[in-house]
C-alpha atoms as a PDB file:
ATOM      1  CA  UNK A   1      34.057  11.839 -49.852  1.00  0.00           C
ATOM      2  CA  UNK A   2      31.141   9.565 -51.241  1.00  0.00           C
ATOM      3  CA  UNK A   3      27.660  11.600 -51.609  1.00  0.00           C
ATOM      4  CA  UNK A   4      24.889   9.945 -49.112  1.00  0.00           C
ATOM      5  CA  UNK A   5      21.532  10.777 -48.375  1.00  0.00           C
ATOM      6  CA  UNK A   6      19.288   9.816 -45.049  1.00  0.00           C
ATOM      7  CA  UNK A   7      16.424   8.092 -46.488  1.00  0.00           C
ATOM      8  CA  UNK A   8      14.553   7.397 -43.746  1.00  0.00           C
ATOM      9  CA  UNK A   9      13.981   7.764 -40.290  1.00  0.00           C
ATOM     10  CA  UNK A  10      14.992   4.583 -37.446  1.00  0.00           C
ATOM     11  CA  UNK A  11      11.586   3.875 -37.081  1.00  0.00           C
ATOM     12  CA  UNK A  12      10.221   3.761 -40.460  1.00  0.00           C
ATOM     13  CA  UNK A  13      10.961   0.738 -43.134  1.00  0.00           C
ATOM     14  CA  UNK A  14      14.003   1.318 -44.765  1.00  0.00           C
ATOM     15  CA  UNK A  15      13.302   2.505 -48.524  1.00  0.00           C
ATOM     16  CA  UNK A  16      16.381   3.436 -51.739  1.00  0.00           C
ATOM     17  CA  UNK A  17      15.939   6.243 -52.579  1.00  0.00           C
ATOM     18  CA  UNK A  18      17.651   6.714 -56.584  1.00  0.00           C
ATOM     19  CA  UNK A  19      19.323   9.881 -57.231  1.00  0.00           C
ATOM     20  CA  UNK A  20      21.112  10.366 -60.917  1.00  0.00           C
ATOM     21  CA  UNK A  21      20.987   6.335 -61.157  1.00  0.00           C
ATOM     22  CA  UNK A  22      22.535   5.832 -58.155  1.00  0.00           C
ATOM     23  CA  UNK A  23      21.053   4.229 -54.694  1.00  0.00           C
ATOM     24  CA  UNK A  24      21.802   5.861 -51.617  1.00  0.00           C
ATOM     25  CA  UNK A  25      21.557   4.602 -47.999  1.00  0.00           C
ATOM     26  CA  UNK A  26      21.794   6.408 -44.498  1.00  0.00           C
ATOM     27  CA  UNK A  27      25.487   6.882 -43.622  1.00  0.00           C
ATOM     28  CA  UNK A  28      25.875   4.274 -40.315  1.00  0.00           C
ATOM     29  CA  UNK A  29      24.316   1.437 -42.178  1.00  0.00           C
ATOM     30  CA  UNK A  30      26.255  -0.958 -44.122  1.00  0.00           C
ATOM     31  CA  UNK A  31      26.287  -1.460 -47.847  1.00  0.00           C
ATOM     32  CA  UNK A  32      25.024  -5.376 -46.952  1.00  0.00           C
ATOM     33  CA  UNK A  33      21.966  -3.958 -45.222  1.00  0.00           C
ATOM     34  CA  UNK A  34      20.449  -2.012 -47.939  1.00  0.00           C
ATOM     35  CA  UNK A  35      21.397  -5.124 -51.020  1.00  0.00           C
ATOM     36  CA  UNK A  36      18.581  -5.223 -53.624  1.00  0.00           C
ATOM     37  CA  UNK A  37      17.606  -8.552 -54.620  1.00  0.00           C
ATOM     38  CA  UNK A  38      15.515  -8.084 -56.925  1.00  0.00           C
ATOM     39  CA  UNK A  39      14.585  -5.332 -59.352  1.00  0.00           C
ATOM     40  CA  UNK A  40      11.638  -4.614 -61.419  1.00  0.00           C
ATOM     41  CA  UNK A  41      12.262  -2.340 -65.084  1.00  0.00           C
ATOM     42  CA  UNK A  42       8.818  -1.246 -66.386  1.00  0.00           C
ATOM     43  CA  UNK A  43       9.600  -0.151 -70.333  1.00  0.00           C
ATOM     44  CA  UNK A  44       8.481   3.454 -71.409  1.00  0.00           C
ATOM     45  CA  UNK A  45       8.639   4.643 -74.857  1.00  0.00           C
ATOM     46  CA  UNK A  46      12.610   4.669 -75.446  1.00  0.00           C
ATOM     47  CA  UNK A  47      13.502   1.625 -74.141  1.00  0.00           C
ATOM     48  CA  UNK A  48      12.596  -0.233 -77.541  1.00  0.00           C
ATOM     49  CA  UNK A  49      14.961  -0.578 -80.561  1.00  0.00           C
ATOM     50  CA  UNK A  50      18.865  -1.331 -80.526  1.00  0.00           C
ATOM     51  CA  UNK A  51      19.374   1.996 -78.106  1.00  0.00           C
ATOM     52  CA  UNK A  52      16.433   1.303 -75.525  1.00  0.00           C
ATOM     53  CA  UNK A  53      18.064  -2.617 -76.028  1.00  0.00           C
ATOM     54  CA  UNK A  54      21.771  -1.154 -75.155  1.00  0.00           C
ATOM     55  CA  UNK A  55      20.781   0.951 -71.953  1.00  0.00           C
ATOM     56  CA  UNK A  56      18.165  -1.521 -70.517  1.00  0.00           C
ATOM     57  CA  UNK A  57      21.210  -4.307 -71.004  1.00  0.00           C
ATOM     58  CA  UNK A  58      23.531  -1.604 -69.259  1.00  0.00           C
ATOM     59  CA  UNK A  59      21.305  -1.324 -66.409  1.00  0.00           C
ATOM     60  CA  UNK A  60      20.764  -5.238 -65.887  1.00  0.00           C
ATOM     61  CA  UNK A  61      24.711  -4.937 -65.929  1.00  0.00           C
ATOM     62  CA  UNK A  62      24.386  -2.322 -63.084  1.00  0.00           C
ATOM     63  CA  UNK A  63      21.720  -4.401 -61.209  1.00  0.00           C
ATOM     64  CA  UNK A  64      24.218  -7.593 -61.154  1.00  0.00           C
ATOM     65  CA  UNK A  65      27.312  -6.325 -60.707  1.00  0.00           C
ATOM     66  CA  UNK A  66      26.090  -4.360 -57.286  1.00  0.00           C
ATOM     67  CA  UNK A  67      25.070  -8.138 -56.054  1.00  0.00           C
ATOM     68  CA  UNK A  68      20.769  -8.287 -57.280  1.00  0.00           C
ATOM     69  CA  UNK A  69      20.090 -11.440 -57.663  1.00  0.00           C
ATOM     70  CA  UNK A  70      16.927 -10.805 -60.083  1.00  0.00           C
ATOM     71  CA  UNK A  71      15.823  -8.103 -62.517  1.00  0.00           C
ATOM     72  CA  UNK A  72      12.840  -8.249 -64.206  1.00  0.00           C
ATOM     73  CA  UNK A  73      12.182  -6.332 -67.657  1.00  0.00           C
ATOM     74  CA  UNK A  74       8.231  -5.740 -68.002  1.00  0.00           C
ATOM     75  CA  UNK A  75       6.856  -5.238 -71.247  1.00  0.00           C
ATOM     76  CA  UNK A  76       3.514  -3.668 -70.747  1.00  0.00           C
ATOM     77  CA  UNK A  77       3.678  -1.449 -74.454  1.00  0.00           C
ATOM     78  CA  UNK A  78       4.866  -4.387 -77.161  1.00  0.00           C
ATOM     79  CA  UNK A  79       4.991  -7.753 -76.464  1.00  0.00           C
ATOM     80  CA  UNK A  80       3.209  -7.625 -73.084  1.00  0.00           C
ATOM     81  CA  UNK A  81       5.505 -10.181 -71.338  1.00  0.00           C
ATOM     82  CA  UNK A  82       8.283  -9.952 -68.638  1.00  0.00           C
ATOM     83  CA  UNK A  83      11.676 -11.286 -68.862  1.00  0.00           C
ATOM     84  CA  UNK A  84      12.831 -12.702 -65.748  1.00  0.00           C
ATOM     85  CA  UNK A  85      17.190 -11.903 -65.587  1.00  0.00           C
ATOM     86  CA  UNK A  86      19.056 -13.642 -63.076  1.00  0.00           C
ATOM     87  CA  UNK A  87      22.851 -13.304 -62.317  1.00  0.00           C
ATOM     88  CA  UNK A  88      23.161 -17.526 -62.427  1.00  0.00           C
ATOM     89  CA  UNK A  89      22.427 -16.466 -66.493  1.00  0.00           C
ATOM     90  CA  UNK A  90      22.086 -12.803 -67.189  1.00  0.00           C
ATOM     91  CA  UNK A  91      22.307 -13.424 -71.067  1.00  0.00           C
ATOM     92  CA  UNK A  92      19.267 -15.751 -70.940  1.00  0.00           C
ATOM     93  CA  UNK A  93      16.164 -14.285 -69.344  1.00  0.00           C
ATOM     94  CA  UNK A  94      13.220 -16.827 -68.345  1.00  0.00           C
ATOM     95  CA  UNK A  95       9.712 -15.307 -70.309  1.00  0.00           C
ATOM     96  CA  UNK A  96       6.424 -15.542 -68.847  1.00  0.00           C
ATOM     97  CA  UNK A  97       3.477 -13.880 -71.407  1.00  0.00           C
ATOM     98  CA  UNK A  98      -0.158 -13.460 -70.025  1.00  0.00           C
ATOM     99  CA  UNK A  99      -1.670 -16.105 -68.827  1.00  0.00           C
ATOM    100  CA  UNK A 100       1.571 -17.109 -66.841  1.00  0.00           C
ATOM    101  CA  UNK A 101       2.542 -16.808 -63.313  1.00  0.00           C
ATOM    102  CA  UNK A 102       6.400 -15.350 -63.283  1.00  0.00           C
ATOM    103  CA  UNK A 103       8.498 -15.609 -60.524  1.00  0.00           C
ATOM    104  CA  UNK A 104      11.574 -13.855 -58.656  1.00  0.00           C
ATOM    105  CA  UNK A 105      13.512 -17.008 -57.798  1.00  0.00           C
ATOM    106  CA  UNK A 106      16.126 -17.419 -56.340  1.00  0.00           C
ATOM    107  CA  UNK A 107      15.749 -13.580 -54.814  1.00  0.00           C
ATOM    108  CA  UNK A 108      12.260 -14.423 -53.485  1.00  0.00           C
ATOM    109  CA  UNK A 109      11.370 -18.110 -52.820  1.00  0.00           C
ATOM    110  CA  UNK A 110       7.971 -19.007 -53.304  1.00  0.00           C
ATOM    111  CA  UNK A 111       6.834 -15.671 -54.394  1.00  0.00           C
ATOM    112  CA  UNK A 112       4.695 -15.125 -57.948  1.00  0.00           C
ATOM    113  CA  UNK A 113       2.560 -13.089 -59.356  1.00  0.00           C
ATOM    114  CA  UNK A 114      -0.024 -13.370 -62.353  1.00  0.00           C
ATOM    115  CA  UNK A 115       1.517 -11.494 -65.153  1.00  0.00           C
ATOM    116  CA  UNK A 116      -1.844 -10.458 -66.134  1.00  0.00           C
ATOM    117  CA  UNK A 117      -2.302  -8.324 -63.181  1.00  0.00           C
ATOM    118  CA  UNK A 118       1.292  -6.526 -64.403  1.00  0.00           C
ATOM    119  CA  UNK A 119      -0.283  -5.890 -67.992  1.00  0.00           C
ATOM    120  CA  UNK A 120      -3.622  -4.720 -66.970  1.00  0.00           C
END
């Protein structure tokens, strides 16, 4: 039997909860309810060089192949940018540096944000 975990209660707003990499979802709602469409991966320390490379690449793999539509990869330690992934082209990410607005299309039309206010 598959591991779940009751995340919240009916009258709160639904919220993942990760546990060992996974994400979890009350056991009478469907997997379609709880789809991410977009996910945000803020670097720390070891996700630089060919490693940090190979497991953030693993994880956009992850993100896409469970149906999120966007991933973003914030840079807030090197080259203080964000990489915009989508699953129309996961091997070429869109880059917005400071001074930008990035986006989340197609997982959130019309939505941006400054990508100064992520690197502050």
């Amino acid at each position: 039997m598959r591991e779940r975990s009751i995340c919240c209660k009916p009258a709160e707003s639904p919220v993942l909860q990760p546990r060992r990499g996974l994400l979890h979802w009350p056991p009478h709602a469907p997997a379609s309810f709880w789809r991410v469409f977009f996910a945000v991966e803020v670097r720390s320390e070891e996700d630089y060089g060919a490693a940090g490379e190979r497991k953030l690449a693993a994880k956009r793999g992850d993100y896409f192949a469970a149906s999120t539509v966007v991933v973003w990869d914030v840079d807030v330690l090197q080259d203080e940018l964000i990489r915009v992934y989508r699953a129309s082209a996961p091997q070429n990410p869109t880059v917005f540096r400071r001074g930008e607005i990035a986006d989340a299309e197609p997982a959130l039309p019309g939505w941006t944000f400054p990508v100064e206010d992520m690197l502050s």
